[in-house]
Protein backbone atom coordinates (compact mmCIF):
# COMPACT_ATOMS: atom_id res chain seq x y z
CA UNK A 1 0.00 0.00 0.00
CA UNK A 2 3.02 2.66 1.09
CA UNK A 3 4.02 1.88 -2.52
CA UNK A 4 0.82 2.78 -4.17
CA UNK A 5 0.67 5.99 -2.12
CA UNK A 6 3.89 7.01 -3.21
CA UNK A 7 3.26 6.06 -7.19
CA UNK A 8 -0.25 7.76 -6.84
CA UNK A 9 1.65 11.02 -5.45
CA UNK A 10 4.06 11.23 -7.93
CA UNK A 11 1.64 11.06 -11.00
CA UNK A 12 -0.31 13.66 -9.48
CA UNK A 13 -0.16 17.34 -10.60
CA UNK A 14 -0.95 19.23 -7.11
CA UNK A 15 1.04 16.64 -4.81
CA UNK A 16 4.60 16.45 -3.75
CA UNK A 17 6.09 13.72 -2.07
CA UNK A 18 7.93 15.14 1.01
CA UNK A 19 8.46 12.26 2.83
CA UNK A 20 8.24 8.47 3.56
CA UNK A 21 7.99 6.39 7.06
CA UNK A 22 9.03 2.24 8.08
CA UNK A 23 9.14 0.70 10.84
CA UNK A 24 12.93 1.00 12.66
CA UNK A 25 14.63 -1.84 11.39
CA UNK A 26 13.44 -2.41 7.83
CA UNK A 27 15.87 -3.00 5.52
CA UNK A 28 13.70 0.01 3.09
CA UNK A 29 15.11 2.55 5.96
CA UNK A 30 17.69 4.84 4.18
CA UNK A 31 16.49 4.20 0.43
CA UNK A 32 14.90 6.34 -1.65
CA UNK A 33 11.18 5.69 -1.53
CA UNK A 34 10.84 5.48 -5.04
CA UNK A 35 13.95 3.31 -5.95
CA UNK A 36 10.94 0.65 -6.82
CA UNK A 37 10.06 2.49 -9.57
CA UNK A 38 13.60 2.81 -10.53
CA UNK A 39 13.59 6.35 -9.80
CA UNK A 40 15.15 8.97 -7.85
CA UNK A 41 13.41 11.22 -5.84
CA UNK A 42 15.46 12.50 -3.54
CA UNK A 43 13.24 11.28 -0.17
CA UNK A 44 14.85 9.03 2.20
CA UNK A 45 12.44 6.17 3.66
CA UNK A 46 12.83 7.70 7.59
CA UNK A 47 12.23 5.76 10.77
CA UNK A 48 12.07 8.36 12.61
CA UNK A 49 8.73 10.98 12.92
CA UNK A 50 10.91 14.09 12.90
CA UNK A 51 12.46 13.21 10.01
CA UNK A 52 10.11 11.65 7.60
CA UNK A 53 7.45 14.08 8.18
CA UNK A 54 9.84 17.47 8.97
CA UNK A 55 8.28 18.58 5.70
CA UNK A 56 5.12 17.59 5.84
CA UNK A 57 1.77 19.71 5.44
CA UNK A 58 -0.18 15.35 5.38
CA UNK A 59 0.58 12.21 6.49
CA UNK A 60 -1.29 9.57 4.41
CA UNK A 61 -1.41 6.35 7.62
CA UNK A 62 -1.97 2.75 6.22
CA UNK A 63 -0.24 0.91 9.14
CA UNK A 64 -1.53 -0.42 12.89
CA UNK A 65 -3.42 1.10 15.41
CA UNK A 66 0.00 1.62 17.36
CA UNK A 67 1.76 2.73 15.11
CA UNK A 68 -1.39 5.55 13.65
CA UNK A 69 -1.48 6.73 17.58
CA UNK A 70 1.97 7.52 17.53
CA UNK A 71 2.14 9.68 14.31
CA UNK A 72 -1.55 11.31 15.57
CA UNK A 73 0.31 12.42 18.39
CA UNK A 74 3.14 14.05 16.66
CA UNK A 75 0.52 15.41 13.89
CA UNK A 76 -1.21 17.20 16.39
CA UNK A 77 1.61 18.49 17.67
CA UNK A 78 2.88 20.03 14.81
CA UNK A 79 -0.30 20.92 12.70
CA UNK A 80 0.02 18.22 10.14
CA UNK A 81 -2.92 17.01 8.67
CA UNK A 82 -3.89 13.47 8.46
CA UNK A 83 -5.60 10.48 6.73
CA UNK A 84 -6.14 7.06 8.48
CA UNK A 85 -6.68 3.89 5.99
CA UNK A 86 -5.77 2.03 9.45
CA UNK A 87 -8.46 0.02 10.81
CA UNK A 88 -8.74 -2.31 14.02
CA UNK A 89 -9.03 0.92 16.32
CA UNK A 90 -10.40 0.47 20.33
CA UNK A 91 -13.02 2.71 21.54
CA UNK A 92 -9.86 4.06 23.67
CA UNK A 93 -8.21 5.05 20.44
CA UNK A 94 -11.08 6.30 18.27
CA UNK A 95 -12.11 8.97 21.59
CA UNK A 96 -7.59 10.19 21.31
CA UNK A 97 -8.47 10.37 17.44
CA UNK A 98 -11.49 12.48 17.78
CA UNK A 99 -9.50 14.81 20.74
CA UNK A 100 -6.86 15.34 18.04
CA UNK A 101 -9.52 16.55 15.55
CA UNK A 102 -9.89 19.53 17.58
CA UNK A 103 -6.78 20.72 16.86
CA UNK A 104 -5.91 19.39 13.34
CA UNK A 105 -7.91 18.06 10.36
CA UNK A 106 -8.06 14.17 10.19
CA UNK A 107 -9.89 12.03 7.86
CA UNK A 108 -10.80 8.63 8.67
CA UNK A 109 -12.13 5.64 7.02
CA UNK A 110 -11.79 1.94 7.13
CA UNK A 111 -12.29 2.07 3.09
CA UNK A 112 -10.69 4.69 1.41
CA UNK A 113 -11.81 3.36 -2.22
CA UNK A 114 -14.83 5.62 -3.97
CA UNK A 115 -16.68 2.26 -4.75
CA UNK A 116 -16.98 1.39 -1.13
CA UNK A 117 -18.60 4.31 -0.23
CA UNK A 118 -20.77 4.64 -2.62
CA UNK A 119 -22.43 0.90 -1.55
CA UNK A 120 -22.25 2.32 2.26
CA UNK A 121 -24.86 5.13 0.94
CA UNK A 122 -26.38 2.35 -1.04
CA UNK A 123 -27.06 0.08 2.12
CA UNK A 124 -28.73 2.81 4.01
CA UNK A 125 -30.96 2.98 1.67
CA UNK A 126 -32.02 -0.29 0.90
CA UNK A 127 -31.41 -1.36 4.81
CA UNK A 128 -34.23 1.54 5.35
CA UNK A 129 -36.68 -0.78 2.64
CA UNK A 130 -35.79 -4.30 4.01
CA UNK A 131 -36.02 -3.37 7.51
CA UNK A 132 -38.65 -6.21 8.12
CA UNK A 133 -38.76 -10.12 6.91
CA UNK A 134 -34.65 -10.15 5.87
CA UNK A 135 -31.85 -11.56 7.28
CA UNK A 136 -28.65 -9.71 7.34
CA UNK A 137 -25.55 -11.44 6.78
CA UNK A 138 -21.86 -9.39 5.95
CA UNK A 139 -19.53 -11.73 3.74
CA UNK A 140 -16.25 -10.39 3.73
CA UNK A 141 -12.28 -12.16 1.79
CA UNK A 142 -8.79 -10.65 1.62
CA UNK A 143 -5.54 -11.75 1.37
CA UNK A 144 -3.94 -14.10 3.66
CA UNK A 145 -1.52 -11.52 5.48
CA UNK A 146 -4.38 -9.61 6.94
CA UNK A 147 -4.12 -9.71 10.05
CA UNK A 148 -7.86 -8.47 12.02
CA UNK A 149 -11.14 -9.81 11.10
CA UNK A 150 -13.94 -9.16 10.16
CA UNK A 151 -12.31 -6.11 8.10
CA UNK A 152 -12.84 -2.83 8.94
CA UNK A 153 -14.78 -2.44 6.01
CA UNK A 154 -16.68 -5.11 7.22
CA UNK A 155 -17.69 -3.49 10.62
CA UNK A 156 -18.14 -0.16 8.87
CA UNK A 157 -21.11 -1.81 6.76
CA UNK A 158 -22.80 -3.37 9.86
CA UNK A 159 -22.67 -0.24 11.96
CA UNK A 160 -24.38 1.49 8.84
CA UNK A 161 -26.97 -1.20 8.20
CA UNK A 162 -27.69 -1.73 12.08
CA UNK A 163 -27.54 2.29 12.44
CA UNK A 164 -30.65 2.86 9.10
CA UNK A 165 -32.23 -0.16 11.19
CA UNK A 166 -32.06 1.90 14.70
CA UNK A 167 -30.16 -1.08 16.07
CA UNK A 168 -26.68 -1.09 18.07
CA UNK A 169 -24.12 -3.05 16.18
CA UNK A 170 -22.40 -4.23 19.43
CA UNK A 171 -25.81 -5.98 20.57
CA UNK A 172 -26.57 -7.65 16.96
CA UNK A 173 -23.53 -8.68 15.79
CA UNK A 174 -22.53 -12.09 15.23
CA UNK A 175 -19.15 -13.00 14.91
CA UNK A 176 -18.86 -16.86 14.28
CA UNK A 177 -21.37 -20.02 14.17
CA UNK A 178 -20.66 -23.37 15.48
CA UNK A 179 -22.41 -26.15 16.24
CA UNK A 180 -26.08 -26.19 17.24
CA UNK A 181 -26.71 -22.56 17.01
CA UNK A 182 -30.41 -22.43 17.36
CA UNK A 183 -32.73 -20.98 15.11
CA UNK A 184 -31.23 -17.49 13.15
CA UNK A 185 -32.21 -14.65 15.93
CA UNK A 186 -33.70 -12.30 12.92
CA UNK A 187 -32.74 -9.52 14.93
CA UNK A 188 -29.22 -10.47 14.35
CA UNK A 189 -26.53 -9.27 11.58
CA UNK A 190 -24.00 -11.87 10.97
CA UNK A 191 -20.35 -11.71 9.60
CA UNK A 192 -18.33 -14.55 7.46
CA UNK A 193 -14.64 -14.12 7.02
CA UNK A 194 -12.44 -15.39 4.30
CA UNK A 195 -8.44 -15.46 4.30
CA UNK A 196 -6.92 -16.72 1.95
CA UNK A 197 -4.23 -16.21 -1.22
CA UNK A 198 -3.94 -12.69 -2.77
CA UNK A 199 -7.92 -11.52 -2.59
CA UNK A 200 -7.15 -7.33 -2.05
CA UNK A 201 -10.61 -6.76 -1.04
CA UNK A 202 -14.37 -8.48 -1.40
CA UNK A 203 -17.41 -7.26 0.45
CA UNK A 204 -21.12 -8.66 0.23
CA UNK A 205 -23.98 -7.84 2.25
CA UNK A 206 -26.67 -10.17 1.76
CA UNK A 207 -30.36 -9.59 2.52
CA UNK A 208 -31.96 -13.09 3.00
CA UNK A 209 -36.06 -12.78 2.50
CA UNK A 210 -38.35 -15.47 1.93
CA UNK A 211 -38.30 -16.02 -1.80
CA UNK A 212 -36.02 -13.88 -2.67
CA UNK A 213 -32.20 -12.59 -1.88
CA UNK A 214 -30.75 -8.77 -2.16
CA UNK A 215 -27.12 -8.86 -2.36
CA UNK A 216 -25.14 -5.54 -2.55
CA UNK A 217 -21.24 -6.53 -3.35
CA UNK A 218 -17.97 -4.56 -3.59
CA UNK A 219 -15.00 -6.18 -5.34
CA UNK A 220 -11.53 -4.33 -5.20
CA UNK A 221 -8.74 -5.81 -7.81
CA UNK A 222 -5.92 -3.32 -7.35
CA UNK A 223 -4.80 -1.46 -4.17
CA UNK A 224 -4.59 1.87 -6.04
CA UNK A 225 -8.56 2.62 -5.62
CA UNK A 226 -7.40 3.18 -2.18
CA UNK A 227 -4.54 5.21 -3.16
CA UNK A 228 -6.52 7.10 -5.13
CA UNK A 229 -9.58 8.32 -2.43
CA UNK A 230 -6.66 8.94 0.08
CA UNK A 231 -5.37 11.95 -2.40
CA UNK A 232 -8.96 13.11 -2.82
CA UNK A 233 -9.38 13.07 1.09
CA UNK A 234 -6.08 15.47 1.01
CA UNK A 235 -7.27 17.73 -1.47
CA UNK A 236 -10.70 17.77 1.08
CA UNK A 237 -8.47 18.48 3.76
CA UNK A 238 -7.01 21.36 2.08
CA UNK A 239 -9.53 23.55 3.11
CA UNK A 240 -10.23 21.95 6.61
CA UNK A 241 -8.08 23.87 9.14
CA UNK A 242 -9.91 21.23 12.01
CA UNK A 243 -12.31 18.42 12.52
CA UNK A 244 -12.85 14.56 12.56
CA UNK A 245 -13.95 13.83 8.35
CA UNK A 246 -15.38 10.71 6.54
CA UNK A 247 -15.15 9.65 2.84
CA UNK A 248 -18.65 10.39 2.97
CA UNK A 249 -18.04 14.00 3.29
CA UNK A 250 -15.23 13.58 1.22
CA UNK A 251 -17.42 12.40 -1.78
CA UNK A 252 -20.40 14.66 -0.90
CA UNK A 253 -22.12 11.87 -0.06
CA UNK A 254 -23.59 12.63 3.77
């Protein structure tokens, strides 16, 4: 994904690439970040915060929740702006995120692809229409490195289904069947996860009537849709001097 973000900013007109972060200890630390392309750019993958980001006006964060909480608190510190594409977040660090938004602008979304958020407007809507007689059940496959389930994505679509429904996510959700479950609770929205192989992305939420079946689906086949809304969240930012943002507000979707 880091090298997506960095092709992405370098084909675009209005960006400049002023910086690139690893972890300490990756063998990338000291290279030029775009000696994959076989180019020079003159930025040194950094390790350190200072460094990487000393000219920074955005930080673009596809990493883990400890490692976003660390560069939100150096962001806020110095007044850099900032995307999350992390997911995985506790309630502990989603209420330090939304602190931070009082002092900088931060957009945050557990999908930054256009697609994706164009079916979470889409499942309000028809989540509003099948709100009686339909099961709800969230089918979700990536890539065998992933490393939380279900995918933020995942949890994004529940909350927004169980949220049109006036239902509480925590209290409906179903994480795993096994066994003699019972009779389906239709009160319930269940989740399926997939792992396995190189799958970037696949999302279905199915609506399960009697005698017929709704399914709304999102397929991603390259990283670079994500690349891609992460630069149009930064060019939304632009003109945000504070706040906590979606890619709903991003799009002018909300």
């Amino acid at each position: 994904m880091g090298r997506m973000l960095v092709e992405a900013v370098l084909a675009a007109p209005d960006c400049t690439l002023a910086g690139a972060l690893d972890v300490p200890g990756s063998p990338a630390v000291g290279l030029d970040a775009t000696a994959f392309l076989g180019q020079s750019s003159g930025v040194a993958i950094a390790s350190d915060l200072g460094q990487g980001l000393a000219n920074a006006q955005f930080l673009i964060d596809f990493t883990r929740p400890e490692g976003t909480m660390a560069h939100l608190r150096h962001c806020r510190e110095h007044g850099i702006k900032l995307i999350i594409g992390t997911t995985g977040f506790t309630d502990e660090q989603k209420a330090e995120i939304e602190a931070a938004s009082r002092d900088i602008a931060i957009m945050m979304a557990p999908n930054m692809a256009v697609g994706v958020n164009v079916v979470l407007t889409l499942l309000r809507q028809a989540a509003k229409a099948l709100n009686q007689g339909y099961d709800i059940e969230i089918i979700e496959a990536h890539h065998r490195h992933k490393v939380d389930a279900p995918s933020g994505t995942a949890l994004k679509m529940g909350e927004v289904v169980a949220e049109a429904l006036g239902r509480d996510l925590k209290d409906c959700a179903v994480y795993g069947r096994e066994g003699v479950t019972g009779e389906r609770d239709p009160s319930t929205i269940g989740f399926a996860t997939i792992r396995g192989g190189d799958v970037v992305g696949d999302h279905t939420v199915l609506f399960a009537g009697i005698g017929e079946r709704i399914e709304i689906t999102h397929k991603s086949s390259s990283r670079a849709t994500y690349a891609q809304g992460s630069l149009r969240a930064v060019r939304f930012l632009a003109h945000q001097p504070h706040g906590l943002f979606g890619m709903d507000d991003v799009l002018g979707l909300r």
